[in-house]
Protein backbone atom coordinates (compact mmCIF):
# COMPACT_ATOMS: atom_id res chain seq x y z
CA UNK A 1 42.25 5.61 -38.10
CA UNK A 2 45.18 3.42 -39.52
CA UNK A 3 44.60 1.17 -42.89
CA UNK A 4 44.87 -1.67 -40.44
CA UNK A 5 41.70 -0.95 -37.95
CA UNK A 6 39.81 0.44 -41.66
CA UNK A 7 40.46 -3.37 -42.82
CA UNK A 8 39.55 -4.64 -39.48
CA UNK A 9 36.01 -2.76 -38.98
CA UNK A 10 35.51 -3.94 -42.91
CA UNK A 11 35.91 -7.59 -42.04
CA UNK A 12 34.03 -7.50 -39.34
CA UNK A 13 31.26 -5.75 -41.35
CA UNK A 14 31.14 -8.08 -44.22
CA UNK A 15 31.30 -11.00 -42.04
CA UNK A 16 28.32 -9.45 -40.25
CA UNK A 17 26.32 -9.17 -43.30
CA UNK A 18 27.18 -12.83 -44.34
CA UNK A 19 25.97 -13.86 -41.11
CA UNK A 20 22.90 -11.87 -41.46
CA UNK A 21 22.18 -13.16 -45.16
CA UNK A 22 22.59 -16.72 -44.16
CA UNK A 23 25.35 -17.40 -46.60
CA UNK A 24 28.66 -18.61 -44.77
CA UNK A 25 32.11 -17.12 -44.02
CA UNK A 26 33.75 -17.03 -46.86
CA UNK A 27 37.40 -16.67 -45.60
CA UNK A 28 36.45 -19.89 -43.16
CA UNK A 29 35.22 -22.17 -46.60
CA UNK A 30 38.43 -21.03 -48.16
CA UNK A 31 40.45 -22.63 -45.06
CA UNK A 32 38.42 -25.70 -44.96
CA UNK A 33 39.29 -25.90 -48.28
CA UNK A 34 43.05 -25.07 -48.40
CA UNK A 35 43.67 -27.10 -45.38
CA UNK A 36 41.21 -29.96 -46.48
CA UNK A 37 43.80 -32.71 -46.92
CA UNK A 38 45.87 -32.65 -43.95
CA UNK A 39 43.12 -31.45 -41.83
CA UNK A 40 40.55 -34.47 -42.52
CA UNK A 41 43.36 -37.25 -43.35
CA UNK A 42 42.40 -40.81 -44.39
CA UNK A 43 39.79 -41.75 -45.47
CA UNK A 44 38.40 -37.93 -46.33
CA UNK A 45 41.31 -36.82 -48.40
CA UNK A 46 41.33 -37.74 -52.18
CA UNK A 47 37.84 -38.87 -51.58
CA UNK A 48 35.79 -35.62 -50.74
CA UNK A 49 35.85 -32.22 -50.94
CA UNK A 50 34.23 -29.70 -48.75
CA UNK A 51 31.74 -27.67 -50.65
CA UNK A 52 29.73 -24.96 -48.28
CA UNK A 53 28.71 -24.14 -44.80
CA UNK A 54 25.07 -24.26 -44.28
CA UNK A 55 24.69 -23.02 -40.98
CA UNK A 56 27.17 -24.96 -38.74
CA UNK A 57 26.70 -27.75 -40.97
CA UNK A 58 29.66 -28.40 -43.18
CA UNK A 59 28.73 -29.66 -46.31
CA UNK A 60 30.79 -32.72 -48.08
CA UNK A 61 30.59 -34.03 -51.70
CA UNK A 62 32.16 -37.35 -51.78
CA UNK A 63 33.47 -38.51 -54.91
CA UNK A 64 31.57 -41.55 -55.57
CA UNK A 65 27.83 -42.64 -54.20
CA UNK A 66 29.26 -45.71 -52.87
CA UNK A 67 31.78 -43.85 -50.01
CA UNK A 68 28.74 -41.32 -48.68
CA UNK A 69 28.20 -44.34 -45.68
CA UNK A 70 31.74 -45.17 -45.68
CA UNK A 71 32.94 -41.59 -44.69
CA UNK A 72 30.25 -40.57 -42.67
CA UNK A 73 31.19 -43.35 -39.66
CA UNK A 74 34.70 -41.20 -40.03
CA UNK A 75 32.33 -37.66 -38.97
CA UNK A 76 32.88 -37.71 -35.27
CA UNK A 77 36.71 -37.89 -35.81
CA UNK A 78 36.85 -34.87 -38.47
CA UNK A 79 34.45 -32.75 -35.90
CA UNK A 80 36.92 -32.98 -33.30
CA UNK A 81 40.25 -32.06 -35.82
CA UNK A 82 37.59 -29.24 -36.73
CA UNK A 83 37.22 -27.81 -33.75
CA UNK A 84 41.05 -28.19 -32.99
CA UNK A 85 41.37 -25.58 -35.40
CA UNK A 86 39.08 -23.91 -35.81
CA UNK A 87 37.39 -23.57 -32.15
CA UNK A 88 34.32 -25.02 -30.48
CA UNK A 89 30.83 -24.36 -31.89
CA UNK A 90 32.26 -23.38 -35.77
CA UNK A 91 31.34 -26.22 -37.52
CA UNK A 92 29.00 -29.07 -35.05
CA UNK A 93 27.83 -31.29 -38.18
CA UNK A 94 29.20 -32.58 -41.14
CA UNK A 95 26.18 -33.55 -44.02
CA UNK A 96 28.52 -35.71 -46.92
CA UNK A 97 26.76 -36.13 -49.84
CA UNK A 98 27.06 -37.88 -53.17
CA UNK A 99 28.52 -36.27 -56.22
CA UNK A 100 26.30 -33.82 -58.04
């Protein structure tokens, strides 16, 4: 077996045991979060940062109290960029929350 299909088969393993654990796919939370200011645009960027997937929930921490309602009438919009790149059925809600 090539290096390639050994890296493969232990991707898909650990990404099987996340899934099994409950905890989310690391490798996805990274590209929400590299991608995070082009993907969710005004008003999202410089105003929130992802912070986990619960589920198929992705979870937002706003940066002030005061913008939780403000960005969440902006969730239907950053669902659909969502599933533009990422595919259907990754993420189907986004829970944005206050600072902690």
């Amino acid at each position: 077996m090539s290096d390639r299909n050994d890296m493969t088969a232990f991707s898909s393993a650990m990404n099987d045991m996340f899934r099994r654990l409950g905890l989310p796919d690391p490798l996805l939370v990274g590209r929400i979060r590299e991608e995070w200011s082009d993907m969710a645009g005004t008003p999202w960027a410089g105003r929130s940062q992802p912070v986990t997937i619960r589920g198929k929930t992705l979870v937002v921490e706003a940066s002030s109290a005061s913008l939780v309602a403000f960005l969440k009438y902006g969730v239907e919009d950053l669902l659909q960029e969502i599933e533009r790149r990422f595919g259907p059925g990754v993420i189907d809600a986004i829970d944005v929350r206050p600072p902690s």
